[in-house]
PDB file of N, CA and C in Angstrom:
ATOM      1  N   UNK A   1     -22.749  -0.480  29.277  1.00  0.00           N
ATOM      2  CA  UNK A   1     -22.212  -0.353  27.935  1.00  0.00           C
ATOM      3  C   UNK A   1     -22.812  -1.445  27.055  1.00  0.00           C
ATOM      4  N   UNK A   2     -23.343  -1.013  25.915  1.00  0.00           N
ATOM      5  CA  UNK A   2     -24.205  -1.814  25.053  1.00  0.00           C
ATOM      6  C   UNK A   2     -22.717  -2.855  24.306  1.00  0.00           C
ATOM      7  N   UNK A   3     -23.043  -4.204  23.679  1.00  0.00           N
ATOM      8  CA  UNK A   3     -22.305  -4.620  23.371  1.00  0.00           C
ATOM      9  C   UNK A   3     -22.415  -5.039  21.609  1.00  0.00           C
ATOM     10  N   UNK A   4     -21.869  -5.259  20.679  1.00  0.00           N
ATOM     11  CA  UNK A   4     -22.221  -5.768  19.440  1.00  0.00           C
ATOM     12  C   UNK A   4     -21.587  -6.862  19.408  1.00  0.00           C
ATOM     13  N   UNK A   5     -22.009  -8.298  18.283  1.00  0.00           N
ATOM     14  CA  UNK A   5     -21.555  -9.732  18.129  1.00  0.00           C
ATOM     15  C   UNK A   5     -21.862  -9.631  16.769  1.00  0.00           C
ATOM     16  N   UNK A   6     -20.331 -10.108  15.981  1.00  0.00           N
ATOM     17  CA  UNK A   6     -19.794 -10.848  14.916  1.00  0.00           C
ATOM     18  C   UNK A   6     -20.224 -12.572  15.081  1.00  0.00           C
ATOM     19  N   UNK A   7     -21.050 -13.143  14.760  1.00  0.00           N
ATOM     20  CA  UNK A   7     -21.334 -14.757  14.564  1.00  0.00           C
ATOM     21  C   UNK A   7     -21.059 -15.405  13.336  1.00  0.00           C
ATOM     22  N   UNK A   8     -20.712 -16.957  13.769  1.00  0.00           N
ATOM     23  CA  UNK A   8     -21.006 -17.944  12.496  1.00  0.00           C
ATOM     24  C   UNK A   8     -21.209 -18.596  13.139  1.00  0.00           C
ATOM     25  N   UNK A   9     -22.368 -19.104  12.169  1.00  0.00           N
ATOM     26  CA  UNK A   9     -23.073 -20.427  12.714  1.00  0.00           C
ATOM     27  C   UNK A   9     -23.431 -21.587  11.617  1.00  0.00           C
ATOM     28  N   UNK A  10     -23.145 -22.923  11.530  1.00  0.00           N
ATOM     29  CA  UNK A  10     -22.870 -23.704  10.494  1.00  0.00           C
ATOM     30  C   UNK A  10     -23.568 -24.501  10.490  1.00  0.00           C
ATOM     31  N   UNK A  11     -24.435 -25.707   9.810  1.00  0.00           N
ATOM     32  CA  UNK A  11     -24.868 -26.490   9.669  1.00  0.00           C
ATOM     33  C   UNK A  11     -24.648 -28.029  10.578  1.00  0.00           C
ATOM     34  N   UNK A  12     -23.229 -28.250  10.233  1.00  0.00           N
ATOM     35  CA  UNK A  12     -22.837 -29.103  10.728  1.00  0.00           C
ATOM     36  C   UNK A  12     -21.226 -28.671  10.573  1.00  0.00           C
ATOM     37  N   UNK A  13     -20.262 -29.700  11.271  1.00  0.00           N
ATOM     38  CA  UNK A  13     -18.509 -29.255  11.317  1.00  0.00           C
ATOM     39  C   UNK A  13     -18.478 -28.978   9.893  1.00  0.00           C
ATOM     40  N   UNK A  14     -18.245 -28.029   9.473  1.00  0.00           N
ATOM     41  CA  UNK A  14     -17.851 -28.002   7.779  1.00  0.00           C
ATOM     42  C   UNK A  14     -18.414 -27.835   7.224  1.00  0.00           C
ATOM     43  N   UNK A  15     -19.669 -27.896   7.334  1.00  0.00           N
ATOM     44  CA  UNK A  15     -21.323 -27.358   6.740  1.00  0.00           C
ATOM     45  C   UNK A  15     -21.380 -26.154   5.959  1.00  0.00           C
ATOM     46  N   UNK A  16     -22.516 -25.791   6.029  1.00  0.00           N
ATOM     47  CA  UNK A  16     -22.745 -24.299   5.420  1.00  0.00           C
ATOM     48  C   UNK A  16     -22.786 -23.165   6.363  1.00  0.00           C
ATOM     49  N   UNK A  17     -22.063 -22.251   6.183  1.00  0.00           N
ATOM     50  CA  UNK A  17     -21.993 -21.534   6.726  1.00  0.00           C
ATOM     51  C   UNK A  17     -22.562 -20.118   6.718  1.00  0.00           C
ATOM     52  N   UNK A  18     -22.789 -19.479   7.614  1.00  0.00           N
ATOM     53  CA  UNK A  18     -24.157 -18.536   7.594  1.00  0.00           C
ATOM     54  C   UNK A  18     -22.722 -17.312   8.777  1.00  0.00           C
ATOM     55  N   UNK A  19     -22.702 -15.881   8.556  1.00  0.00           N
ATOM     56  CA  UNK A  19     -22.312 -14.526   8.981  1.00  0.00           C
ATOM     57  C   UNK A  19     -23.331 -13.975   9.356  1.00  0.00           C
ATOM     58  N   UNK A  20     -23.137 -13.782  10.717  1.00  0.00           N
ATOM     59  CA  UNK A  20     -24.177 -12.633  10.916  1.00  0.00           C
ATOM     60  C   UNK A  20     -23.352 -11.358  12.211  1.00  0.00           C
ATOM     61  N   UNK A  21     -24.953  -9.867  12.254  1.00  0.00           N
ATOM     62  CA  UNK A  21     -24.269  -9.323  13.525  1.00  0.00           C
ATOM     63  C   UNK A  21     -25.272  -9.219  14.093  1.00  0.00           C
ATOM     64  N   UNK A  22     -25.150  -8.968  15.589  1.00  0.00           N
ATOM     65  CA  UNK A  22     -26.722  -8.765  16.499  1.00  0.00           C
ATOM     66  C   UNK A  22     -26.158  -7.826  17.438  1.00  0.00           C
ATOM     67  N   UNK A  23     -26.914  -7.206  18.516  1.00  0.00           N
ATOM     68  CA  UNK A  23     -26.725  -6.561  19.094  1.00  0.00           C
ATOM     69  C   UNK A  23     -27.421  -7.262  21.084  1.00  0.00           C
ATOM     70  N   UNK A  24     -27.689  -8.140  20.438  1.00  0.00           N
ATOM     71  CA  UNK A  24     -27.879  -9.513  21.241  1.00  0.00           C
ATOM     72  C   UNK A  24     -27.929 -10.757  20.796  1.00  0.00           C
ATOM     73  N   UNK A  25     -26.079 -11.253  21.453  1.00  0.00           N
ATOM     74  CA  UNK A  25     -26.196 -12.867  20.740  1.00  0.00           C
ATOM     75  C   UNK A  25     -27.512 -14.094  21.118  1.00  0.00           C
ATOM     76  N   UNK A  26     -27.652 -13.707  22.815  1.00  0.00           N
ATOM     77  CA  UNK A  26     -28.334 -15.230  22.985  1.00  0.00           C
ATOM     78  C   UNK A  26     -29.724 -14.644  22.108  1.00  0.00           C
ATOM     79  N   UNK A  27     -30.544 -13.764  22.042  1.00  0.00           N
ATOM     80  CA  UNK A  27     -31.348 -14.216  21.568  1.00  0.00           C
ATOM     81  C   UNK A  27     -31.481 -14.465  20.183  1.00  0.00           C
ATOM     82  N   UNK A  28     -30.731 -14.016  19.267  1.00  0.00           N
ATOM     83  CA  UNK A  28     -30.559 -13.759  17.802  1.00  0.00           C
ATOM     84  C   UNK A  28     -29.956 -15.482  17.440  1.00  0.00           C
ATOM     85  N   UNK A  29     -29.141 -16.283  18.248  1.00  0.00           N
ATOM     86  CA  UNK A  29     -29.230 -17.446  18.315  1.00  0.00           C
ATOM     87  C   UNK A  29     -29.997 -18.172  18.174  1.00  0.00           C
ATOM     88  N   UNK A  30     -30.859 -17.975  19.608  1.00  0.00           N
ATOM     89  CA  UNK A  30     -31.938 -18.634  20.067  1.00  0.00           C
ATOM     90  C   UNK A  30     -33.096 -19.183  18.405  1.00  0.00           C
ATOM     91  N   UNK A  31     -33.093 -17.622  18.176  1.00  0.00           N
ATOM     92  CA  UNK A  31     -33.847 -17.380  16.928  1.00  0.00           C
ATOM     93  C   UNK A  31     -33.681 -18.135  15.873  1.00  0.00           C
ATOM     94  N   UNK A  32     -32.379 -18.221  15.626  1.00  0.00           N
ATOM     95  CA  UNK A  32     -31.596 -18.910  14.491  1.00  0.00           C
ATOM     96  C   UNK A  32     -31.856 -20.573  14.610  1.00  0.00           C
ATOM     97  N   UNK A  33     -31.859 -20.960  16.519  1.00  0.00           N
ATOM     98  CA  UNK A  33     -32.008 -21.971  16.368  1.00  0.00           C
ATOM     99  C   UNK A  33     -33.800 -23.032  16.173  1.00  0.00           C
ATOM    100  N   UNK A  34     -34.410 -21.974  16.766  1.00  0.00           N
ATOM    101  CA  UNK A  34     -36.021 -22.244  16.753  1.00  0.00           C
ATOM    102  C   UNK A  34     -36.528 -22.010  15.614  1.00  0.00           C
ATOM    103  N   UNK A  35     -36.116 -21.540  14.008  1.00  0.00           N
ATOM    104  CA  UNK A  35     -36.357 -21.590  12.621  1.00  0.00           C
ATOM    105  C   UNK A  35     -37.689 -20.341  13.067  1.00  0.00           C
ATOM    106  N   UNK A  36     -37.377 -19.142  13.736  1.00  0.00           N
ATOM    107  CA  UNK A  36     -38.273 -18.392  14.418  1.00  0.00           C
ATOM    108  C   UNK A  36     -38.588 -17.282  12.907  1.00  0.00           C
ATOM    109  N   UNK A  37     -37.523 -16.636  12.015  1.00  0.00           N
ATOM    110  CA  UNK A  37     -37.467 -16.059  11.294  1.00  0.00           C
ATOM    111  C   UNK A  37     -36.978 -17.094   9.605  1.00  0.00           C
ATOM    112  N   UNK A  38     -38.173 -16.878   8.666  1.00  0.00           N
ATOM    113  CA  UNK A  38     -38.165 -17.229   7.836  1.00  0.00           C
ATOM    114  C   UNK A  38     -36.125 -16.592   7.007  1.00  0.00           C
ATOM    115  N   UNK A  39     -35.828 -17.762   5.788  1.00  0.00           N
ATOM    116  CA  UNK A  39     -34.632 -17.445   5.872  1.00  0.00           C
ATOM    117  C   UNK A  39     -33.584 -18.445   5.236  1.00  0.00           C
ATOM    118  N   UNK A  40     -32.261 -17.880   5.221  1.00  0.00           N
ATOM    119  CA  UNK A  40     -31.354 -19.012   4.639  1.00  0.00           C
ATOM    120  C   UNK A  40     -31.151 -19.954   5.979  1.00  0.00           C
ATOM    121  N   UNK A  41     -30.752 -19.562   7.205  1.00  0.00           N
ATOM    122  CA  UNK A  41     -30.547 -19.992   8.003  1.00  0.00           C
ATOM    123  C   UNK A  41     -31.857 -21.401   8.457  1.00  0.00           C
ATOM    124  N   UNK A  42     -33.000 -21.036   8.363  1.00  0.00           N
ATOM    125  CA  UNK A  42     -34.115 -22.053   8.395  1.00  0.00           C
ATOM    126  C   UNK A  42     -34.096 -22.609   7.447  1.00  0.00           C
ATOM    127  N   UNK A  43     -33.958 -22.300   6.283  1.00  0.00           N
ATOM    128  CA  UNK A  43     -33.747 -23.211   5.097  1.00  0.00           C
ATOM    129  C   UNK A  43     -32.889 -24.163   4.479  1.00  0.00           C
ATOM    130  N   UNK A  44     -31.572 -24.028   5.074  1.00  0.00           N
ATOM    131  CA  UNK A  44     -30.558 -24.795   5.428  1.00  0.00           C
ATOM    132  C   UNK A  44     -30.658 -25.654   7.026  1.00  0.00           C
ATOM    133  N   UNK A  45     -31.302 -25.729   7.882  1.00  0.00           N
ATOM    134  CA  UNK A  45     -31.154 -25.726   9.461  1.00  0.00           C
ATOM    135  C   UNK A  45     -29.803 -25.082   9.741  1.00  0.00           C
ATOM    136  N   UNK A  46     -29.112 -24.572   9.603  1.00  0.00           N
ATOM    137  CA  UNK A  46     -27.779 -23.774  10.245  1.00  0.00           C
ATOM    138  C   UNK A  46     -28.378 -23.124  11.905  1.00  0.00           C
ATOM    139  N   UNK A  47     -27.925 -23.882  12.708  1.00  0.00           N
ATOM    140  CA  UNK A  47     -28.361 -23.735  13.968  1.00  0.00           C
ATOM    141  C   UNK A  47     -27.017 -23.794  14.878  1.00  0.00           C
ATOM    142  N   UNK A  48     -25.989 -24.441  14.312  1.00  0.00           N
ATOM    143  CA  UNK A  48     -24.913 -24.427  15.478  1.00  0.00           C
ATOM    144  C   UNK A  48     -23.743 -23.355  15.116  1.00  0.00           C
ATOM    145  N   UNK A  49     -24.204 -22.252  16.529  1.00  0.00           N
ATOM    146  CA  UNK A  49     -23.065 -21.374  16.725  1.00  0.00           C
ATOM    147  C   UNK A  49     -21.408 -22.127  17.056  1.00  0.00           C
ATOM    148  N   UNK A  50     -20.540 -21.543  16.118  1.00  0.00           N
ATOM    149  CA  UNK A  50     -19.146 -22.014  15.664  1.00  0.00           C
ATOM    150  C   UNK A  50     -17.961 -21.094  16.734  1.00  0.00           C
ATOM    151  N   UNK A  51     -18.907 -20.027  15.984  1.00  0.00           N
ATOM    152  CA  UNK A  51     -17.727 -18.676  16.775  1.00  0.00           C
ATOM    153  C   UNK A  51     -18.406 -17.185  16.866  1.00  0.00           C
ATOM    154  N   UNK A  52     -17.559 -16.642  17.488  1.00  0.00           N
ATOM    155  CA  UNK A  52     -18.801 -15.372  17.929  1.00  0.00           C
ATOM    156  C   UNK A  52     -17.341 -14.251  18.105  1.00  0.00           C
ATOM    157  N   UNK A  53     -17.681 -13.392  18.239  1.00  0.00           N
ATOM    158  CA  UNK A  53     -16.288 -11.854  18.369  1.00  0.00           C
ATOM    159  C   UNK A  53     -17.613 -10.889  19.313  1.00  0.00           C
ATOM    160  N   UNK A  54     -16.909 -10.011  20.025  1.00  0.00           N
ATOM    161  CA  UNK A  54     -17.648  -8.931  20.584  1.00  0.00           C
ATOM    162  C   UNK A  54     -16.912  -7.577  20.251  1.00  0.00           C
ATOM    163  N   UNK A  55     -17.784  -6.099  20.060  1.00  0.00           N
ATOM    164  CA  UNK A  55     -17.360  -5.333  19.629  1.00  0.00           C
ATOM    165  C   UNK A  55     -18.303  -3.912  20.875  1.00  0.00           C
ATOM    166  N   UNK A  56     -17.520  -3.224  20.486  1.00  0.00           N
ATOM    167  CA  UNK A  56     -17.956  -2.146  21.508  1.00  0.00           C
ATOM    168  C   UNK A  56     -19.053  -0.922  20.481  1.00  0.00           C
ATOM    169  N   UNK A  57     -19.248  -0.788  19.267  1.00  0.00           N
ATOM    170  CA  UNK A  57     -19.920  -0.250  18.629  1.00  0.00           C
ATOM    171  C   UNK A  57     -20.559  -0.950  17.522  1.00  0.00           C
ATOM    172  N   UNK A  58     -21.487  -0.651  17.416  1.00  0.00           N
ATOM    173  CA  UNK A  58     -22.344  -1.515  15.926  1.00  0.00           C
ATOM    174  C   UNK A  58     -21.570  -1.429  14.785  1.00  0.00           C
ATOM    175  N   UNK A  59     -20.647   0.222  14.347  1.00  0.00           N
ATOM    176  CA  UNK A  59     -19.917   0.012  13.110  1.00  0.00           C
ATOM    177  C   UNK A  59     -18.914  -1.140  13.017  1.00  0.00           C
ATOM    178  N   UNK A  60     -18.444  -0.885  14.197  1.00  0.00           N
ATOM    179  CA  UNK A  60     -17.154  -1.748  13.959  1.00  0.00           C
ATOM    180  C   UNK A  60     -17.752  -3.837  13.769  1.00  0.00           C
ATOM    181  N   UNK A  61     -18.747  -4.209  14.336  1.00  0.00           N
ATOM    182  CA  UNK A  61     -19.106  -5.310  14.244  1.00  0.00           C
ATOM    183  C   UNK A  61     -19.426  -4.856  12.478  1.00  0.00           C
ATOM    184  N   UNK A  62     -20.116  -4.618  12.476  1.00  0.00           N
ATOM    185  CA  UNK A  62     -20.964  -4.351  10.904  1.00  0.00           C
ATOM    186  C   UNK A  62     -20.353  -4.608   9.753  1.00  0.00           C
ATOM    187  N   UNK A  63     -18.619  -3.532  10.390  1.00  0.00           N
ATOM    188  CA  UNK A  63     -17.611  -3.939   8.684  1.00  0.00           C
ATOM    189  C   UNK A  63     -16.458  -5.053   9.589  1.00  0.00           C
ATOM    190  N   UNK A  64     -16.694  -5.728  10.647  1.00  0.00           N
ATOM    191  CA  UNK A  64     -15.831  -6.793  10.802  1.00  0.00           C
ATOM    192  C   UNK A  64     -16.666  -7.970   9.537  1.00  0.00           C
ATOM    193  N   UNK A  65     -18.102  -7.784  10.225  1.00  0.00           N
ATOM    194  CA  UNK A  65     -19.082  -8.857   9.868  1.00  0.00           C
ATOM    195  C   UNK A  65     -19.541  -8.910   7.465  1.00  0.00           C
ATOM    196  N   UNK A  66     -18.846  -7.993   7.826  1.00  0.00           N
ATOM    197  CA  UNK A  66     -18.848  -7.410   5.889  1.00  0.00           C
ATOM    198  C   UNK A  66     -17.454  -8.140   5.365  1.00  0.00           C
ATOM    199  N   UNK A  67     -16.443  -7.885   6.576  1.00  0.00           N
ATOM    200  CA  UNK A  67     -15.054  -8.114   5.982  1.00  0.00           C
ATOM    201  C   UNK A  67     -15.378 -10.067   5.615  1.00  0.00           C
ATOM    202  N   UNK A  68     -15.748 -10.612   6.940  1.00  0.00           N
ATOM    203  CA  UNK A  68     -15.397 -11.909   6.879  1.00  0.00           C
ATOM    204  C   UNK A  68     -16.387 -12.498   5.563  1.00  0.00           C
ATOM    205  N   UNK A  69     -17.364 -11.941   5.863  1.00  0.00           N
ATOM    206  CA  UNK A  69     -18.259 -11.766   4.368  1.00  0.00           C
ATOM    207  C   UNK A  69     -17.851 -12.068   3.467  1.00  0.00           C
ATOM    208  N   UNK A  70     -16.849 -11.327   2.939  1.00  0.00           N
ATOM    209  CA  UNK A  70     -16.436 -11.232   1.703  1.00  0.00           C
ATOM    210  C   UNK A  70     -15.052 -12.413   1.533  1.00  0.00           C
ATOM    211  N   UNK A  71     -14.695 -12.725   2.510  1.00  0.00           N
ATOM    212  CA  UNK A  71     -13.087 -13.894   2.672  1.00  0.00           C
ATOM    213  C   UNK A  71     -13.493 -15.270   1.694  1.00  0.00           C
ATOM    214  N   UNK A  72     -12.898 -15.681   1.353  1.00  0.00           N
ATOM    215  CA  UNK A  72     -12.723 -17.079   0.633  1.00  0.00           C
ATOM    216  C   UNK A  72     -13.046 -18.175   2.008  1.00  0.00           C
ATOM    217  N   UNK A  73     -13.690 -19.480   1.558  1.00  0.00           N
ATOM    218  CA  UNK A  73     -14.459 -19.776   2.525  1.00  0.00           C
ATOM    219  C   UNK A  73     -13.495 -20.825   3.650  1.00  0.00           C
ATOM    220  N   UNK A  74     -12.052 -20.992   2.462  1.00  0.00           N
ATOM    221  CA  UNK A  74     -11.051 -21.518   3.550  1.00  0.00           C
ATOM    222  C   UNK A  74     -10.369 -20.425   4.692  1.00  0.00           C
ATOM    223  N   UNK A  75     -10.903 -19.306   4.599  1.00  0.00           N
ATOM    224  CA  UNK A  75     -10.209 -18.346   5.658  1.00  0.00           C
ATOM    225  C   UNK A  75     -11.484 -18.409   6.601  1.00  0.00           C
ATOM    226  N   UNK A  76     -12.663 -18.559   6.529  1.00  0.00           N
ATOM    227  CA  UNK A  76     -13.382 -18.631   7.653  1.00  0.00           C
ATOM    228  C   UNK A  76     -13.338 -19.746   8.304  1.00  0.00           C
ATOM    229  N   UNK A  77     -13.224 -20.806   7.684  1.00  0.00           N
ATOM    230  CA  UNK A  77     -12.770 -22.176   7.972  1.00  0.00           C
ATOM    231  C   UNK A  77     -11.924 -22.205   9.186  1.00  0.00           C
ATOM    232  N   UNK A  78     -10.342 -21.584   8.507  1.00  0.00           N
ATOM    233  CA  UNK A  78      -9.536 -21.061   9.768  1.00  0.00           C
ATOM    234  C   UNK A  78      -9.746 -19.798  10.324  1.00  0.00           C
ATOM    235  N   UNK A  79     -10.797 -19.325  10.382  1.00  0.00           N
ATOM    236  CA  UNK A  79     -10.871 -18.759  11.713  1.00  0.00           C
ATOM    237  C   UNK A  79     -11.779 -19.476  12.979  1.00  0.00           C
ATOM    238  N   UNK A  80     -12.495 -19.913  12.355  1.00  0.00           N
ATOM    239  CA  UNK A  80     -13.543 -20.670  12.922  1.00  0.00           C
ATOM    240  C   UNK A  80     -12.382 -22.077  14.146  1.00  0.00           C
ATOM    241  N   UNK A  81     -11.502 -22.736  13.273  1.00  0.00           N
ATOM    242  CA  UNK A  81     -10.840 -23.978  13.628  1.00  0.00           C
ATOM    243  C   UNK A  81      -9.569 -22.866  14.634  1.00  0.00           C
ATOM    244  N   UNK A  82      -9.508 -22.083  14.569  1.00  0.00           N
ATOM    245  CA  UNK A  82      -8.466 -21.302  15.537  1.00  0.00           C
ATOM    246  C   UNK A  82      -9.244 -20.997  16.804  1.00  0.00           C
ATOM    247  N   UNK A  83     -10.133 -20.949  16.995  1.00  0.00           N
ATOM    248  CA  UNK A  83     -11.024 -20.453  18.348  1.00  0.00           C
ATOM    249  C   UNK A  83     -11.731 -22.179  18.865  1.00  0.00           C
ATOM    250  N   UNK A  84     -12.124 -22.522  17.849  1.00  0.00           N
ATOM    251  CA  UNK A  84     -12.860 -24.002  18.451  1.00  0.00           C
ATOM    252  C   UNK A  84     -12.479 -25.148  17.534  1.00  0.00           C
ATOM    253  N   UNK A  85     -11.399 -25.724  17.386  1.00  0.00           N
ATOM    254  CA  UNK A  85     -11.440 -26.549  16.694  1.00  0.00           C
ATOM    255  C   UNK A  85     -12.050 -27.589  16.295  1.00  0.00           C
ATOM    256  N   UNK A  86     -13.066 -27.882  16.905  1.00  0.00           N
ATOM    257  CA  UNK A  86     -13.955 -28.788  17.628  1.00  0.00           C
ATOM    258  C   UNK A  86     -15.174 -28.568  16.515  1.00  0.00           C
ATOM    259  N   UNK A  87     -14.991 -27.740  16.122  1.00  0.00           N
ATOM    260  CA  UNK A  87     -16.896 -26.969  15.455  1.00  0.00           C
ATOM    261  C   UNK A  87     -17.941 -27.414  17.444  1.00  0.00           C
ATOM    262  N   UNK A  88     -17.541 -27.386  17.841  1.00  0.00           N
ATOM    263  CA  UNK A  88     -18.633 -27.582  19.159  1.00  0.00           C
ATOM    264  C   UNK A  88     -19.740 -26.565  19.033  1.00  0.00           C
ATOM    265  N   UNK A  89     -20.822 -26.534  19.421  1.00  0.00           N
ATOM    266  CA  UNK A  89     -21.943 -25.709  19.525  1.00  0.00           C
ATOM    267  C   UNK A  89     -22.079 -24.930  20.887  1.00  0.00           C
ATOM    268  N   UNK A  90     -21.723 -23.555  20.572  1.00  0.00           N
ATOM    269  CA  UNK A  90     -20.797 -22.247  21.577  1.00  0.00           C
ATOM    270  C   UNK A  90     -22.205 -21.889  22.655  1.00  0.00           C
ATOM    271  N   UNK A  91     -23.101 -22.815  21.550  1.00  0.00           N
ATOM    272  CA  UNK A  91     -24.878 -21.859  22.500  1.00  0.00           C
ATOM    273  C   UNK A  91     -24.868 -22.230  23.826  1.00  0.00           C
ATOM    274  N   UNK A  92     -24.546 -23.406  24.155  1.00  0.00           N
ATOM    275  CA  UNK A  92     -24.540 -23.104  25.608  1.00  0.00           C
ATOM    276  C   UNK A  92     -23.661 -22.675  26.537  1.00  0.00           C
ATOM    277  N   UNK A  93     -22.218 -21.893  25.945  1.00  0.00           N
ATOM    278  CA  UNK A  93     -21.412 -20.881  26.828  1.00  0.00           C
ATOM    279  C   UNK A  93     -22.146 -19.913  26.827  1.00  0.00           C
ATOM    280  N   UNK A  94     -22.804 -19.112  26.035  1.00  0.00           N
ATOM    281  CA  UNK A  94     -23.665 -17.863  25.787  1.00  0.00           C
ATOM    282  C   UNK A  94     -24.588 -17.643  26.723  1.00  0.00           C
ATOM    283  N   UNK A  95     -25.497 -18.822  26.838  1.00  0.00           N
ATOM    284  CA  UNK A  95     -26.640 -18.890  28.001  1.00  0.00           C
ATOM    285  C   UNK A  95     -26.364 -19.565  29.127  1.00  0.00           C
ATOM    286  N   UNK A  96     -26.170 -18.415  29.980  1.00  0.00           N
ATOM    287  CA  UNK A  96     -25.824 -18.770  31.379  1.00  0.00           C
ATOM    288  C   UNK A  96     -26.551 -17.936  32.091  1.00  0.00           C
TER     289      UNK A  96
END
């Protein structure tokens, strides 16, 4: 069963924050973190994964990843501080 990923990934704890969806986290990470694809994400360095969601179809990641999109930036804030309060960098639970 194929899987889909809701991400944020931030600059630094509190930083700028960057939404995305992939249909593979580690490498779409990876990517994010090696400045591999020209971008906001390389242009800011936004390299540390915050928080991540998994979804069983691409739609449903797509309008999760639209919804949080659109939130005021203290609601991603707390979502982000409800899963890791830490801002810790999630990339190396991912790659195992």
């Amino acid at each position: 069963m194929r899987s889909f990923w809701v991400y944020i990934l931030a600059s630094a704890p509190g930083g700028t924050l960057y939404i995305g969806v992939t249909n593979d986290l580690v490498r779409r990470i990876f990517e994010h973190r090696e400045g591999t694809v020209p971008g906001f994400t390389r242009k800011y360095q936004i390299k540390l994964l915050v928080y991540f969601e998994q979804y069983d179809t691409a739609a449903a990641a797509i309008q999760r990843e639209k919804n949080i999109k659109h939130w005021p930036r203290e609601w991603k804030i707390d979502l982000i501080v409800s899963k890791n309060p830490t801002w810790r960098d999630l990339y190396g639970e991912i790659v195992q």
